[in-house]
Protein backbone atom coordinates (compact mmCIF):
# COMPACT_ATOMS: atom_id res chain seq x y z
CA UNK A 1 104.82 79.31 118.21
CA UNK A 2 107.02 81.15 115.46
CA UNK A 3 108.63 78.16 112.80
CA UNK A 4 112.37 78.22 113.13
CA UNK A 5 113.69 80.46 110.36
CA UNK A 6 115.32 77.10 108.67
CA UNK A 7 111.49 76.05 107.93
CA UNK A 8 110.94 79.38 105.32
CA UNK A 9 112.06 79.66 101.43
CA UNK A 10 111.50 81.77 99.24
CA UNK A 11 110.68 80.15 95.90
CA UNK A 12 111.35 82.99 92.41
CA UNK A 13 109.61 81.41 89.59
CA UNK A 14 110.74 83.03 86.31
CA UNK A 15 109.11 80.76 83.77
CA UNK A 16 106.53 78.16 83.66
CA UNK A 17 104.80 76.27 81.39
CA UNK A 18 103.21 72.24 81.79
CA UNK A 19 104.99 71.50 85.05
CA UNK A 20 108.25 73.20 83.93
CA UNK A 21 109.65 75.65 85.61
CA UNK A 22 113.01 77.97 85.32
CA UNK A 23 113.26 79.42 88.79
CA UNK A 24 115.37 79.26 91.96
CA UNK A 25 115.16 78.34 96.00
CA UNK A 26 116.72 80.51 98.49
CA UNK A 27 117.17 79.35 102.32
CA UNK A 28 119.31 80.67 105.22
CA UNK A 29 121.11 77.22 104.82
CA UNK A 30 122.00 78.09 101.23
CA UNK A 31 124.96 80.52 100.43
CA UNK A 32 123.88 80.86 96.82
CA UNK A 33 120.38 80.67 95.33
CA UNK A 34 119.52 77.02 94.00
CA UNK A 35 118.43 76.27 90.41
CA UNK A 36 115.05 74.88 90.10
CA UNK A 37 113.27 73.16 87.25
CA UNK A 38 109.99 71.57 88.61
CA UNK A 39 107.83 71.66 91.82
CA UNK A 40 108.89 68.43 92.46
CA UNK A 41 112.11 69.11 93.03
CA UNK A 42 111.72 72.04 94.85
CA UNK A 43 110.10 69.90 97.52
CA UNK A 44 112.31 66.84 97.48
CA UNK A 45 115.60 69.85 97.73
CA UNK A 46 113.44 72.09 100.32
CA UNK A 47 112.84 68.26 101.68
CA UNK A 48 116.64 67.16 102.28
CA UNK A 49 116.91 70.92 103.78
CA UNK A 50 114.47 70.49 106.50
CA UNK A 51 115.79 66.77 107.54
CA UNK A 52 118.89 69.06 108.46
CA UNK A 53 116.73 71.00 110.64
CA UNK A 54 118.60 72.74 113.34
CA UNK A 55 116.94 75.97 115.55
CA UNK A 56 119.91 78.05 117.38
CA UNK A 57 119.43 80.21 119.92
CA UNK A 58 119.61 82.95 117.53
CA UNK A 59 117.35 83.03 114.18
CA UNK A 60 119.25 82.65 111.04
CA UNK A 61 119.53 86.02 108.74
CA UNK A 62 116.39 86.18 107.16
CA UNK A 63 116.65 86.08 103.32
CA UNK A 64 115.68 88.71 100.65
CA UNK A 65 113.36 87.50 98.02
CA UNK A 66 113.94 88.87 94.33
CA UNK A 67 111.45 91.86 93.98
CA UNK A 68 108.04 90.48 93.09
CA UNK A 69 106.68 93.34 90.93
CA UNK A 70 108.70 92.52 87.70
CA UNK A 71 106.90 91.16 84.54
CA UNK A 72 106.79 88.25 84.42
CA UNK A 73 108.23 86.77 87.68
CA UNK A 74 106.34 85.23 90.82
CA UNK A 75 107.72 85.06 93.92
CA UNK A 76 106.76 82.81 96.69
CA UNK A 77 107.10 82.56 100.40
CA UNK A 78 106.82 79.19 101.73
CA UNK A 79 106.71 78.64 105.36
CA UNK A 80 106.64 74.78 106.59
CA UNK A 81 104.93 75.57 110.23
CA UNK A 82 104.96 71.65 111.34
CA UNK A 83 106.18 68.24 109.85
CA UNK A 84 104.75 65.25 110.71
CA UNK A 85 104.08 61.45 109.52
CA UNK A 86 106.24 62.99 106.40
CA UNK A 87 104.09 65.59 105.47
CA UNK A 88 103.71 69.30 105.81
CA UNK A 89 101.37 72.14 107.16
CA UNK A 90 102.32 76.12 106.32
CA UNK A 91 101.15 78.75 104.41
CA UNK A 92 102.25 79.61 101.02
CA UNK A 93 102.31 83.69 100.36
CA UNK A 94 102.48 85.11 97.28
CA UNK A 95 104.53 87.88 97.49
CA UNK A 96 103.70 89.72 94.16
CA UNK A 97 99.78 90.17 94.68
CA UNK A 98 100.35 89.71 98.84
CA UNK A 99 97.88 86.95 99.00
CA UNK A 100 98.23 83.92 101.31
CA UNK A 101 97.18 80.34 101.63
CA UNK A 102 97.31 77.54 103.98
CA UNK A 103 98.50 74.51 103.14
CA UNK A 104 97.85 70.71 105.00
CA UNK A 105 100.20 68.93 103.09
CA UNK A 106 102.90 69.01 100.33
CA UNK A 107 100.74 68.00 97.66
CA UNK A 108 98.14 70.65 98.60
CA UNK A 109 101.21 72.94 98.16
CA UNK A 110 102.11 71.59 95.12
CA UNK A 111 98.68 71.76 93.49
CA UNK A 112 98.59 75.80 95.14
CA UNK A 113 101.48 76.92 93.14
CA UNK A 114 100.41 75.07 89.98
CA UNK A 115 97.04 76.33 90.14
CA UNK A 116 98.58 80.22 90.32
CA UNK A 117 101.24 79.49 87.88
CA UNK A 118 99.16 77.93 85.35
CA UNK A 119 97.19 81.13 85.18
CA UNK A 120 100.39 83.63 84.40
């Protein structure tokens, strides 16, 4: 089973530093990139996004992600496979150094991309 294309973002993290972030959240339902300043509010935003979940017959344009290889930024793809009891399970792949990670819920997510962003 392939997750609808409305279940992928791609999270571009310039900054970080003690849970504050300077980034943005791109999604096929977006027409511009959205502003981002912590992890938690990427997941309540990416959150409200999937609640709005809708599969056509044909996928949604796939969306470019920033180009991981400059200093300084990470980029993220986040791909929300299933939802259920209000919590998620997908992989998280980190585009810049092509590594990926599975994920059982949000907070496991959450804790992933502080882990990796604590160490820039």
């Amino acid at each position: 089973m392939l997750p609808c294309h409305s279940r992928e973002a791609i999270v571009t993290v310039k900054t970080y530093k003690n849970g504050i972030m300077d980034g943005y959240l791109q999604h096929p339902r977006l027409k511009e990139k959205e502003k981002i300043q912590s992890l938690s509010q990427m997941v309540l935003f990416l959150d409200g996004l999937l609640g709005l979940e809708y599969c056509p017959d044909q996928p949604l344009p796939l969306i470019c992600s920033e180009n991981g290889s400059k200093e300084g930024i990470d980029v993220f793809r986040i791909q929300i496979l299933f939802r259920e009891h209000y919590t998620w399970q997908g992989r998280l792949i980190w585009q810049n150094e092509n590594q990926e990670a599975v994920f059982h819920s949000a907070i496991e997510l959450l804790q992933l991309l502080d882990e990796i962003l604590a160490e820039q």
